[in-house]
N, C-alpha and C. Protein backbone atom coordinates (compact mmCIF):
# COMPACT_ATOMS: atom_id res chain seq x y z
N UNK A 1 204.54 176.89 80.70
CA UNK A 1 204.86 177.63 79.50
C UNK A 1 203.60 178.33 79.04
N UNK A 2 203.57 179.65 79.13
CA UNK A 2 202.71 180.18 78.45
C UNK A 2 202.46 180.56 77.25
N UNK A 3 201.32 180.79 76.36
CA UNK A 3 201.42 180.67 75.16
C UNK A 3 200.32 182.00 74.72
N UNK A 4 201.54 182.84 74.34
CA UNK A 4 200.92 184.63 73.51
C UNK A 4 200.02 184.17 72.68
N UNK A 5 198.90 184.76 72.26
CA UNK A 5 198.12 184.64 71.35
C UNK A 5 199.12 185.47 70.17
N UNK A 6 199.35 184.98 68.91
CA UNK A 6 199.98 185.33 67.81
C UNK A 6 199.05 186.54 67.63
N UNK A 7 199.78 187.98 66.65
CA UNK A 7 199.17 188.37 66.39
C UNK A 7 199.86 188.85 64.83
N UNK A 8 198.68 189.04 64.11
CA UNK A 8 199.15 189.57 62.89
C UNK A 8 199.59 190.85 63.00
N UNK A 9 200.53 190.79 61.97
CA UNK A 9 201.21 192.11 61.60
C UNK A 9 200.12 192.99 61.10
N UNK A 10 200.04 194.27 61.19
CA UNK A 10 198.89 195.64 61.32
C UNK A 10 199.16 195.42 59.49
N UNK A 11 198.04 195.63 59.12
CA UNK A 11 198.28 195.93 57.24
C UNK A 11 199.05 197.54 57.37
N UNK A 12 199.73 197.56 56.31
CA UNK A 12 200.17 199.02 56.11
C UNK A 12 198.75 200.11 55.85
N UNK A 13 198.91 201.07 56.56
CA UNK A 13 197.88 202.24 56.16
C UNK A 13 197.75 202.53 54.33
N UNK A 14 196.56 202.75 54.03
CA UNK A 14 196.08 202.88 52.82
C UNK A 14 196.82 204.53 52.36
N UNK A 15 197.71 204.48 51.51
CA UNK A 15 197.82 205.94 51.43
C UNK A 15 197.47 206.10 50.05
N UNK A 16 197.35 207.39 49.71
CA UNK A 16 196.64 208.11 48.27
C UNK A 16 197.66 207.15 47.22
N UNK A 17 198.69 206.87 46.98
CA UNK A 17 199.79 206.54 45.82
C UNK A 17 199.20 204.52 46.29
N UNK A 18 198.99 204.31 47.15
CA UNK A 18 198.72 203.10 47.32
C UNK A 18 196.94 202.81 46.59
N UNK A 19 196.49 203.93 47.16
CA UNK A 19 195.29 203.45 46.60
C UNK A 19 194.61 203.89 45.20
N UNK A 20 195.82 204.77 44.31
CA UNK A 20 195.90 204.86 43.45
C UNK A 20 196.41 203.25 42.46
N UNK A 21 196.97 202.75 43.35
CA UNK A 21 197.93 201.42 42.56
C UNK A 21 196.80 200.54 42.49
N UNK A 22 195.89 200.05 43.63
CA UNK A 22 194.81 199.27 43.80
C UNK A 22 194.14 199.69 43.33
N UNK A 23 193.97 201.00 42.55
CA UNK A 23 192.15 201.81 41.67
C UNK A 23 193.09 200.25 40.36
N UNK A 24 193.94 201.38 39.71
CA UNK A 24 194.41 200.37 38.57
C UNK A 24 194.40 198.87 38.55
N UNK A 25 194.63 198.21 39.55
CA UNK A 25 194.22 196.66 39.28
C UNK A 25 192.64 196.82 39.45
N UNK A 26 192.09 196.22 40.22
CA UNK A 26 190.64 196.77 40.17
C UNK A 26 190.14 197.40 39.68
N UNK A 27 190.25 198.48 38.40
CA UNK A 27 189.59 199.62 37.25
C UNK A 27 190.33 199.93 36.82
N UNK A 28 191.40 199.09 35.68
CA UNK A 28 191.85 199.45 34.56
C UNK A 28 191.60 200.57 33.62
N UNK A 29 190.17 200.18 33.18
CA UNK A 29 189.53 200.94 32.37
C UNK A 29 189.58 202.30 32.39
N UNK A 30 189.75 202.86 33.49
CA UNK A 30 189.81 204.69 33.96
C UNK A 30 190.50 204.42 34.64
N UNK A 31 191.62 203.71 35.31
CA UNK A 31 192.56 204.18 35.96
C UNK A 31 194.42 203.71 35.81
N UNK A 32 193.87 203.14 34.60
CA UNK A 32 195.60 202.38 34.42
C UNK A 32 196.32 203.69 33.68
N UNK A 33 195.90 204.07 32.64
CA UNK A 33 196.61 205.01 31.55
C UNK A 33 196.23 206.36 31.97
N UNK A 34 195.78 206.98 30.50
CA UNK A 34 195.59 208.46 30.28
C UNK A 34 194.39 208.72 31.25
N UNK A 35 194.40 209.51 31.50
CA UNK A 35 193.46 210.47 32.75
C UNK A 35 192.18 210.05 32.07
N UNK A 36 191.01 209.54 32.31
CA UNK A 36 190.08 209.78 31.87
C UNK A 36 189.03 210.46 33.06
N UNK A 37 188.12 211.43 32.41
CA UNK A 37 186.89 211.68 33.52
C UNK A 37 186.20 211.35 33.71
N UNK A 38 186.00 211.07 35.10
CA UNK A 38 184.93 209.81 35.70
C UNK A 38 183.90 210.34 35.90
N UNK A 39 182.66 209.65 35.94
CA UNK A 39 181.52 209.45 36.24
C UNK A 39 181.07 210.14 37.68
N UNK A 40 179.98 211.35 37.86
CA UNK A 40 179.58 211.72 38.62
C UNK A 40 179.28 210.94 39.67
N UNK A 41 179.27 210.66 41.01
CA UNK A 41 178.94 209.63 41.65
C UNK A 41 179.52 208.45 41.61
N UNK A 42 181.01 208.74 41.29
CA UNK A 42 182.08 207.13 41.36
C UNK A 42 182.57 206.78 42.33
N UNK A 43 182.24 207.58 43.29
CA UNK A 43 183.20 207.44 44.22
C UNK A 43 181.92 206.04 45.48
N UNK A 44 180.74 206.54 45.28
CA UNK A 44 179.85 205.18 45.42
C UNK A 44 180.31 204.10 44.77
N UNK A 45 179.96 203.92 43.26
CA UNK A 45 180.53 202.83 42.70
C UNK A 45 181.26 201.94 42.97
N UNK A 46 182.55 202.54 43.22
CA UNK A 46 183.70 201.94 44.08
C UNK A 46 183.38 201.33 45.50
N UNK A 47 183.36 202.40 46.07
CA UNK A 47 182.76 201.94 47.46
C UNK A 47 181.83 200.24 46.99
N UNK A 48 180.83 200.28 46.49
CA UNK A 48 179.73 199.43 46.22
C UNK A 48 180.82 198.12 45.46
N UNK A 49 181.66 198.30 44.93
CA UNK A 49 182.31 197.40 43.89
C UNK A 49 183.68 196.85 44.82
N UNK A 50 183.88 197.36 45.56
CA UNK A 50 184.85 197.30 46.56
C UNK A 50 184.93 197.75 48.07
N UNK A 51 183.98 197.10 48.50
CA UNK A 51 183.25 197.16 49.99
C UNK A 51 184.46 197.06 50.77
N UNK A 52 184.71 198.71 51.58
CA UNK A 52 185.69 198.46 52.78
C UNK A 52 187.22 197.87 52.70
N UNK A 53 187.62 198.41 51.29
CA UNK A 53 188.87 198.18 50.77
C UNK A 53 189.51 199.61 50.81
N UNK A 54 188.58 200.88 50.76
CA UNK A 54 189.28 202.02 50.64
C UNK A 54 188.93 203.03 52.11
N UNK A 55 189.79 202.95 52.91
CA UNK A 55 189.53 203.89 54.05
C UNK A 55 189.13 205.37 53.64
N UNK A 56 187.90 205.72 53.88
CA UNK A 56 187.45 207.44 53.99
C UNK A 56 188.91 208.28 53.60
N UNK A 57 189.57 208.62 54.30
CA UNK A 57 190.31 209.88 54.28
C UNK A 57 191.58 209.58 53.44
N UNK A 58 192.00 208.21 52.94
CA UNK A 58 193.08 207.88 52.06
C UNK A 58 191.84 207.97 50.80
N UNK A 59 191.51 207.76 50.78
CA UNK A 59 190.42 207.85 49.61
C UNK A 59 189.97 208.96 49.15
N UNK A 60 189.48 209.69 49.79
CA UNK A 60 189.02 210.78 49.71
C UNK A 60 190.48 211.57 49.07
N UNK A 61 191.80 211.83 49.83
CA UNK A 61 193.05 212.50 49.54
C UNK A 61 192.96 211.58 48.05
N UNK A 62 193.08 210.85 47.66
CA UNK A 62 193.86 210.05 46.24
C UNK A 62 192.47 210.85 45.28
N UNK A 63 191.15 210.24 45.89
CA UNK A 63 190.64 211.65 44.96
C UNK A 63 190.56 212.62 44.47
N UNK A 64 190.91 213.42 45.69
CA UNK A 64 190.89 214.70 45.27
C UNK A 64 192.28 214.93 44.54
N UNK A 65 193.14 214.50 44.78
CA UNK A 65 194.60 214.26 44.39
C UNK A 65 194.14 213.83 42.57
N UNK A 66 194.08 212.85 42.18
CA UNK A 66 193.73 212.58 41.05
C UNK A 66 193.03 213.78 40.23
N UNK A 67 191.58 214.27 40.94
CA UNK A 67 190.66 215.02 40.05
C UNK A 67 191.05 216.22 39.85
N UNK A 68 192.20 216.89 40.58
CA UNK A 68 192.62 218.34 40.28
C UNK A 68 194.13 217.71 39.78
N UNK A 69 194.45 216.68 39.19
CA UNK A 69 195.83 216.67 38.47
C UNK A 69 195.59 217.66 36.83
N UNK A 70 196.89 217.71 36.38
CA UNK A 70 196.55 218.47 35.36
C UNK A 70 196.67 217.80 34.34
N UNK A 71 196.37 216.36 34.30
CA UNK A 71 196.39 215.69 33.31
C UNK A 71 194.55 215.18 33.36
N UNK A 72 193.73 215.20 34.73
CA UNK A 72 192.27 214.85 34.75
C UNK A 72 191.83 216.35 34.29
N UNK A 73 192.66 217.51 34.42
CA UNK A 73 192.08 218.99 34.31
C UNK A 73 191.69 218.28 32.52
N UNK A 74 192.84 218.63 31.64
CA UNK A 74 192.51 218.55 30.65
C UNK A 74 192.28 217.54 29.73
N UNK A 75 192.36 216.63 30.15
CA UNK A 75 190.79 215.65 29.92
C UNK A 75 189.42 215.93 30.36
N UNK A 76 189.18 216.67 31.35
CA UNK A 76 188.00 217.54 31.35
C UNK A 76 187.64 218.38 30.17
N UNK A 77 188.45 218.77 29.74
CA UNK A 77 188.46 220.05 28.62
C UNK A 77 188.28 219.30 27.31
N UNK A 78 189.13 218.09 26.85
CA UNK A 78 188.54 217.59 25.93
C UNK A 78 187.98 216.28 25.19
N UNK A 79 187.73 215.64 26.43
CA UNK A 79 186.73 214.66 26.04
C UNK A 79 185.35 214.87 26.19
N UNK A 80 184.80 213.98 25.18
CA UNK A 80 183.75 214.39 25.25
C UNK A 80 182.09 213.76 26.57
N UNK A 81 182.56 212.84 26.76
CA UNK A 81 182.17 212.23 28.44
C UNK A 81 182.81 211.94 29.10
N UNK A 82 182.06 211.78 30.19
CA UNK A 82 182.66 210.90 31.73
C UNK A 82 182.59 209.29 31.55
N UNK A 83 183.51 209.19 32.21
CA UNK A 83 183.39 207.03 32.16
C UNK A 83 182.94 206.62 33.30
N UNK A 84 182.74 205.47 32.92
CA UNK A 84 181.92 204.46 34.49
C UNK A 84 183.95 204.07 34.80
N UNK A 85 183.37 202.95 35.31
CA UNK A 85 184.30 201.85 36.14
C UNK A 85 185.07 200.91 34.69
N UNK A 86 184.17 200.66 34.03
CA UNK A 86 184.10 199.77 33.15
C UNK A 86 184.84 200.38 31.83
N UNK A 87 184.78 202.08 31.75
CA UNK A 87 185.08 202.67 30.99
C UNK A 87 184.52 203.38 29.67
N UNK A 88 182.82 202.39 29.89
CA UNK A 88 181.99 203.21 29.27
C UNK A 88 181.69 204.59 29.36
N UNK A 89 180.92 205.24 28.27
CA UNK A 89 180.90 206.84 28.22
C UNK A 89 179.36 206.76 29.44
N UNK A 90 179.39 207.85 30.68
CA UNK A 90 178.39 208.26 31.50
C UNK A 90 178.46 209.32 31.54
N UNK A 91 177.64 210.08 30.91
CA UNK A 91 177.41 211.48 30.84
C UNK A 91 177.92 212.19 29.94
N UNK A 92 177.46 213.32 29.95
CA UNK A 92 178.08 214.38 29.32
C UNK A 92 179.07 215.04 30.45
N UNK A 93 180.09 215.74 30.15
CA UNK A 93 180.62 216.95 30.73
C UNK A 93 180.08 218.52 30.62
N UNK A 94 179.68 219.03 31.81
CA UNK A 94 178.90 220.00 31.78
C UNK A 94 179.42 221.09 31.01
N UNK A 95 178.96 222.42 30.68
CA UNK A 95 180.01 223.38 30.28
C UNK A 95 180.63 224.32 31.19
N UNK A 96 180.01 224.14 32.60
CA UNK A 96 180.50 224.48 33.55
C UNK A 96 181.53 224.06 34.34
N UNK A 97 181.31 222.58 34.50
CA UNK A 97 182.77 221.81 34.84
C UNK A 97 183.87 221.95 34.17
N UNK A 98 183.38 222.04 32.59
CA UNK A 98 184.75 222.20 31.11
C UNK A 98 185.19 223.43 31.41
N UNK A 99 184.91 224.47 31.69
CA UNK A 99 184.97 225.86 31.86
C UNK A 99 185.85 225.60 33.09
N UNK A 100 185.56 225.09 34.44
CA UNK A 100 186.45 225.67 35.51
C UNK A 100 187.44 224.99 35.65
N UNK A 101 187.95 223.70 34.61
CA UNK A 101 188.83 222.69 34.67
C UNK A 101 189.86 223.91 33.12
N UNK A 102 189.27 224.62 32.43
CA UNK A 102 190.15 225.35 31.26
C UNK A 102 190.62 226.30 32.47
N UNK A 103 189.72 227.14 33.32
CA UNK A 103 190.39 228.03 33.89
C UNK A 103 191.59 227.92 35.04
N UNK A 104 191.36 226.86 35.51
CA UNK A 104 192.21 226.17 36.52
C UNK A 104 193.33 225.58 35.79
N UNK A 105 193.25 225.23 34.37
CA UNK A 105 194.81 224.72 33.74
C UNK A 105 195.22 226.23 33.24
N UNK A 106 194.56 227.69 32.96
CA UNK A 106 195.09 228.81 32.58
C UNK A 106 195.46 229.22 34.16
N UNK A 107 195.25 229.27 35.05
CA UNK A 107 195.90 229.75 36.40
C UNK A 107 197.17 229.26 36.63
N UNK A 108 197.58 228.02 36.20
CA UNK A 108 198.72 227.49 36.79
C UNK A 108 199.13 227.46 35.78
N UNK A 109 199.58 228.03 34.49
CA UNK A 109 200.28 228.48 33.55
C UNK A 109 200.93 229.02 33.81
C-alpha cells in the first residue's frame, strides 16, 4: 500500500477586493470606513507590518484601485492630512496632489 504524501489545498489567490477585506482587519483605522488619505510611503509600512501577506501585483491593483476611487479623490481635496496605519495625522497634503485629485473628480463629472 502506498502512501501519497497529503497535500494542502493551494490558498486562494490574493485578489484586490480580498486584500482590501484583510487591509480592514489589520488597519481599521484608514481602512474600515470613510476614505481616508494615507501616508506617503504606506505601502512599506504595510509591507513591514505585514511581512509577505500581500502579493506584489494583488497589492499593487487594490492600491491603485483604492487611491484613484472617488471617494480617496475627495478626501484628498478635503482633509486636511494624510494618516499612518494607526490613523494618526502624517503629513500635510500637498497643493499639488489637492489640485490633481479636484481635477480628476471635475473630469469624471
Amino acid at each position: 500500500m502506498s502512501s501519497e504524501p497529503s497535500q494542502s489545498p493551494s490558498p486562494e489567490p490574493l485578489t484586490p477586493a480580498r486584500c482590501a477585506a484583510l487591509l480592514k482587519q489589520l488597519f481599521p483605522a484608514v481602512f474600515a470606513d470613510l476614505a481616508k488619505p494615507l501616508k506617503l510611503g504606506v505601502r512599506a509600512d504595510i509591507q513591514a507590518k505585514a511581512p509577505g501577506q500581500f502579493p506584489r501585483d494583488a497589492f499593487s491593483a487594490f492600491l491603485r484601485r483604492h487611491t484613484t476611487s472617488t471617494a480617496y479623490l475627495v478626501a484628498l481635496t478635503k482633509a486636511e492630512h494624510r494618516f499612518d496605519l494607526e490613523g494618526a495625522a502624517s503629513g500635510e497634503i500637498s497643493a499639488e496632489h489637492r489640485q490633481a485629485a479636484a481635477d480628476e473628480l471635475e473630469r469624471r463629472r
